[in-house]
Protein backbone atom coordinates (compact mmCIF):
# COMPACT_ATOMS: atom_id res chain seq x y z
CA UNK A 1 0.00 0.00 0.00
CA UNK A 2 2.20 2.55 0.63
CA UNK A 3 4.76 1.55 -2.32
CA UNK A 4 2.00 2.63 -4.42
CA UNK A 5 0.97 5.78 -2.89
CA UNK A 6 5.16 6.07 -3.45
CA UNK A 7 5.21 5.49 -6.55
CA UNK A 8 1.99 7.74 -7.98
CA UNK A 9 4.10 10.50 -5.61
CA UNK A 10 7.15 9.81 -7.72
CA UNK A 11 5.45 9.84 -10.91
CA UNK A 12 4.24 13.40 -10.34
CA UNK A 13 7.51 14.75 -9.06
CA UNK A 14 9.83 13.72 -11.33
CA UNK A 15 8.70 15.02 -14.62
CA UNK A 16 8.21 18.05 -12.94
CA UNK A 17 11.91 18.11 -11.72
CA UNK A 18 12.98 18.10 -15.09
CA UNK A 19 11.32 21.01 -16.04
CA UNK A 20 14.39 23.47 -14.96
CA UNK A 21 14.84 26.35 -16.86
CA UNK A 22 11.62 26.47 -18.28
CA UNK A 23 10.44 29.82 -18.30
CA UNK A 24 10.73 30.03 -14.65
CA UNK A 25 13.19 32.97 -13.33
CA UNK A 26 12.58 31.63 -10.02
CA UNK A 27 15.05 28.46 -8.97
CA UNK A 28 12.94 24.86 -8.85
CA UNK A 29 11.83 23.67 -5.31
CA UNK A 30 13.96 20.77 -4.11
CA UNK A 31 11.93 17.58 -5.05
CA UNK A 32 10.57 16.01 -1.34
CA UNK A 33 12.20 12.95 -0.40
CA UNK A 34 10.48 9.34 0.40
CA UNK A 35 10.48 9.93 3.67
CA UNK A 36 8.76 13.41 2.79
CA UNK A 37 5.94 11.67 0.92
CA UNK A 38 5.44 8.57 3.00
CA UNK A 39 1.94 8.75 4.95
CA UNK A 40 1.66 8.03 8.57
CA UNK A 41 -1.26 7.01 10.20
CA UNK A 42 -0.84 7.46 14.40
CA UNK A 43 -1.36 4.35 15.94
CA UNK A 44 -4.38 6.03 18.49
CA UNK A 45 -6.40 5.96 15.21
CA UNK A 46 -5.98 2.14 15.21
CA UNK A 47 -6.07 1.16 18.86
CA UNK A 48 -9.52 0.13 20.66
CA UNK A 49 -10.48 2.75 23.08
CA UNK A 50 -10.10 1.76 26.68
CA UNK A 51 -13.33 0.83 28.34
CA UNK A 52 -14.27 3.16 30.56
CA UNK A 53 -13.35 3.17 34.40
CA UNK A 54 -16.24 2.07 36.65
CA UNK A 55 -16.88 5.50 38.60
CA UNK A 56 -18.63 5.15 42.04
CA UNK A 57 -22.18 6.94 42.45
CA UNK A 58 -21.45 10.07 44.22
CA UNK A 59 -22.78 10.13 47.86
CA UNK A 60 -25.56 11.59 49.00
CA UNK A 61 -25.91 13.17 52.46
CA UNK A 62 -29.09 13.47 54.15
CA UNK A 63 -29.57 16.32 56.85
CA UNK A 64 -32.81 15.57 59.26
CA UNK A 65 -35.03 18.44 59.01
CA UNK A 66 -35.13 20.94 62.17
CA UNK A 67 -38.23 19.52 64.27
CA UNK A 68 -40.76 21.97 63.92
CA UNK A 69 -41.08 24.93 66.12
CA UNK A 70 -43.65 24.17 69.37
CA UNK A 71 -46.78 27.00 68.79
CA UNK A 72 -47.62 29.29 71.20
CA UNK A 73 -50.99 28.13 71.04
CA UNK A 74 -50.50 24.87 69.91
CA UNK A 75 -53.44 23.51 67.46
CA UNK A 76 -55.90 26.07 69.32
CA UNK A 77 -57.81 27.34 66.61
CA UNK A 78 -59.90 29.94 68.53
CA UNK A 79 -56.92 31.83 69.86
CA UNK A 80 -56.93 33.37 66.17
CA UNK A 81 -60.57 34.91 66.57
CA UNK A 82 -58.57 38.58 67.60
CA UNK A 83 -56.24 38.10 64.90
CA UNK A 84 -52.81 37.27 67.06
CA UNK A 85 -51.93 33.50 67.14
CA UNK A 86 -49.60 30.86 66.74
CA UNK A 87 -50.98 27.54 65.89
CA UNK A 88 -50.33 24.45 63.72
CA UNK A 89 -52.85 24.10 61.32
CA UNK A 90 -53.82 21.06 58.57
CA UNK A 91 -55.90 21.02 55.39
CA UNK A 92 -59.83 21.09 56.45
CA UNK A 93 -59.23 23.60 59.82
CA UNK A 94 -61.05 26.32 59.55
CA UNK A 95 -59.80 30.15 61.39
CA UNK A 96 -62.32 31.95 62.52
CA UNK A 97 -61.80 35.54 62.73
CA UNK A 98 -63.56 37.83 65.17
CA UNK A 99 -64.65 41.16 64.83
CA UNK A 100 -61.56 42.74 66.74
CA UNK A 101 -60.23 42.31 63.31
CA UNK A 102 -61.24 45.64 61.28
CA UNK A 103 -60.29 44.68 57.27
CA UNK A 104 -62.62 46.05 53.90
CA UNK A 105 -63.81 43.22 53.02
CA UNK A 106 -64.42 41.71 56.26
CA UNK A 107 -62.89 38.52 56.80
CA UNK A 108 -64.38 35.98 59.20
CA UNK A 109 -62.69 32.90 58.37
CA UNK A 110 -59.48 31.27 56.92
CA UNK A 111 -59.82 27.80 55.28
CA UNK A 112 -56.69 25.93 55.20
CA UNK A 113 -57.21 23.43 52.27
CA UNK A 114 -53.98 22.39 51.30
CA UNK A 115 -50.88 22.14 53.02
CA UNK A 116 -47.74 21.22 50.87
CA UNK A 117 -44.49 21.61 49.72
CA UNK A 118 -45.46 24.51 47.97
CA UNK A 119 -47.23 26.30 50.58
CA UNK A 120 -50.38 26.44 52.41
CA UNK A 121 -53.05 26.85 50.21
CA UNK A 122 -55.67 29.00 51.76
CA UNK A 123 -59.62 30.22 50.80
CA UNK A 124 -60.51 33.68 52.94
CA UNK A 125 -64.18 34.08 53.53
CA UNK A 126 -64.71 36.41 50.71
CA UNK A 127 -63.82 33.94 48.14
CA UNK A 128 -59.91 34.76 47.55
CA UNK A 129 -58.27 31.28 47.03
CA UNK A 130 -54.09 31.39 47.54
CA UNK A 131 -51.20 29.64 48.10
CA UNK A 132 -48.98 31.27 50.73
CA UNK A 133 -45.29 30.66 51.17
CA UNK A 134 -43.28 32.45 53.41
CA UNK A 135 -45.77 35.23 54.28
CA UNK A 136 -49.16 37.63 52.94
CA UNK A 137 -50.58 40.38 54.11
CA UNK A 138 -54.68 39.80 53.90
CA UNK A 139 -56.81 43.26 53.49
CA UNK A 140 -54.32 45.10 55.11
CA UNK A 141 -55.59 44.27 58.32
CA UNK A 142 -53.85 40.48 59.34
CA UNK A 143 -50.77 39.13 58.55
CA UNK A 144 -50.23 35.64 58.12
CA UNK A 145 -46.93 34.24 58.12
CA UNK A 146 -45.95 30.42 57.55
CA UNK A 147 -43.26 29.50 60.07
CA UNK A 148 -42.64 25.78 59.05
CA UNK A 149 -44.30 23.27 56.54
CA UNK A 150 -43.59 19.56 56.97
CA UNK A 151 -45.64 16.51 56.91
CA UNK A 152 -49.04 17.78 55.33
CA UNK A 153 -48.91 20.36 58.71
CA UNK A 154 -47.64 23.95 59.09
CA UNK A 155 -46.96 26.56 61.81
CA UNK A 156 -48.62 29.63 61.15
CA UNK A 157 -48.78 33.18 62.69
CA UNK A 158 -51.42 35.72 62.54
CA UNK A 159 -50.69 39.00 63.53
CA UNK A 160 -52.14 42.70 63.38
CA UNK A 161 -51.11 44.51 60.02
């Protein structure tokens, strides 16, 4: 194989060698040599790829969540009705809110119906249907805050606006 690519190599280069003097002010190039012309193919083009190394799973670490925080009024729903509590609620409680409350539109109760990892999803009395995460100021009258959402249960706060 390669005497033949060689050989076609030759067979171009030497008629053109002896072609000196003609016409050409400029001196002829020095012909290549065999070695010049010979083709190389890397051996890495040949080889069989390694298989690739076994790599272990990386390792994953698992931090316990903080236990939730103990309400001040535990899962005492009533202790809302003025519009400052602490409690741990669940989807299906119901807040009712008392009068000392003073919002436009009146609100009279908070319906937890979903608690989960993307909040606690909430219906006011007037109709208002949302999903709170971190905190929301309802009316500008009450303040509800989500303290800590685990396990289908949260800790909420209510507070004064």
């Amino acid at each position: 194989m390669h005497a033949r690519k060689l050989a076609a190599a030759l067979a171009v280069v030497v008629p053109l060698a002896g072609c000196v003097g003609c016409g050409s002010e400029a001196p002829p190039a020095a012909a290549p040599t065999a070695a010049a012309l010979s083709t190389t193919v890397p051996t890495t083009a040949l080889s069989t790829p390694a298989p690739p190394t076994p790599t272990t799973p990386p390792t994953t670490t698992t931090t316990a969540s903080a236990p939730p925080p103990k309400p001040a009024d535990g899962t005492n729903l009533g202790a809302c009705s003025d519009g400052t509590c602490e409690v741990e609620v669940k989807a299906g409680d119901v807040i009712r809110i008392g009068n000392q409350v003073k919002a436009t539109p009146k609100i009279t109760a908070l319906t937890i119906l979903d608690v989960g990892e993307s909040g606690l999803t909430v219906n006011l009395s007037g109709g208002m249907t949302t999903t709170i995460s971190g905190g929301i100021t309802i009316n500008d009258a009450l303040n509800l805050d989500t303290l800590h959402v685990a396990d289908g249960r949260a800790v909420i706060k209510l507070s004064p606006a």
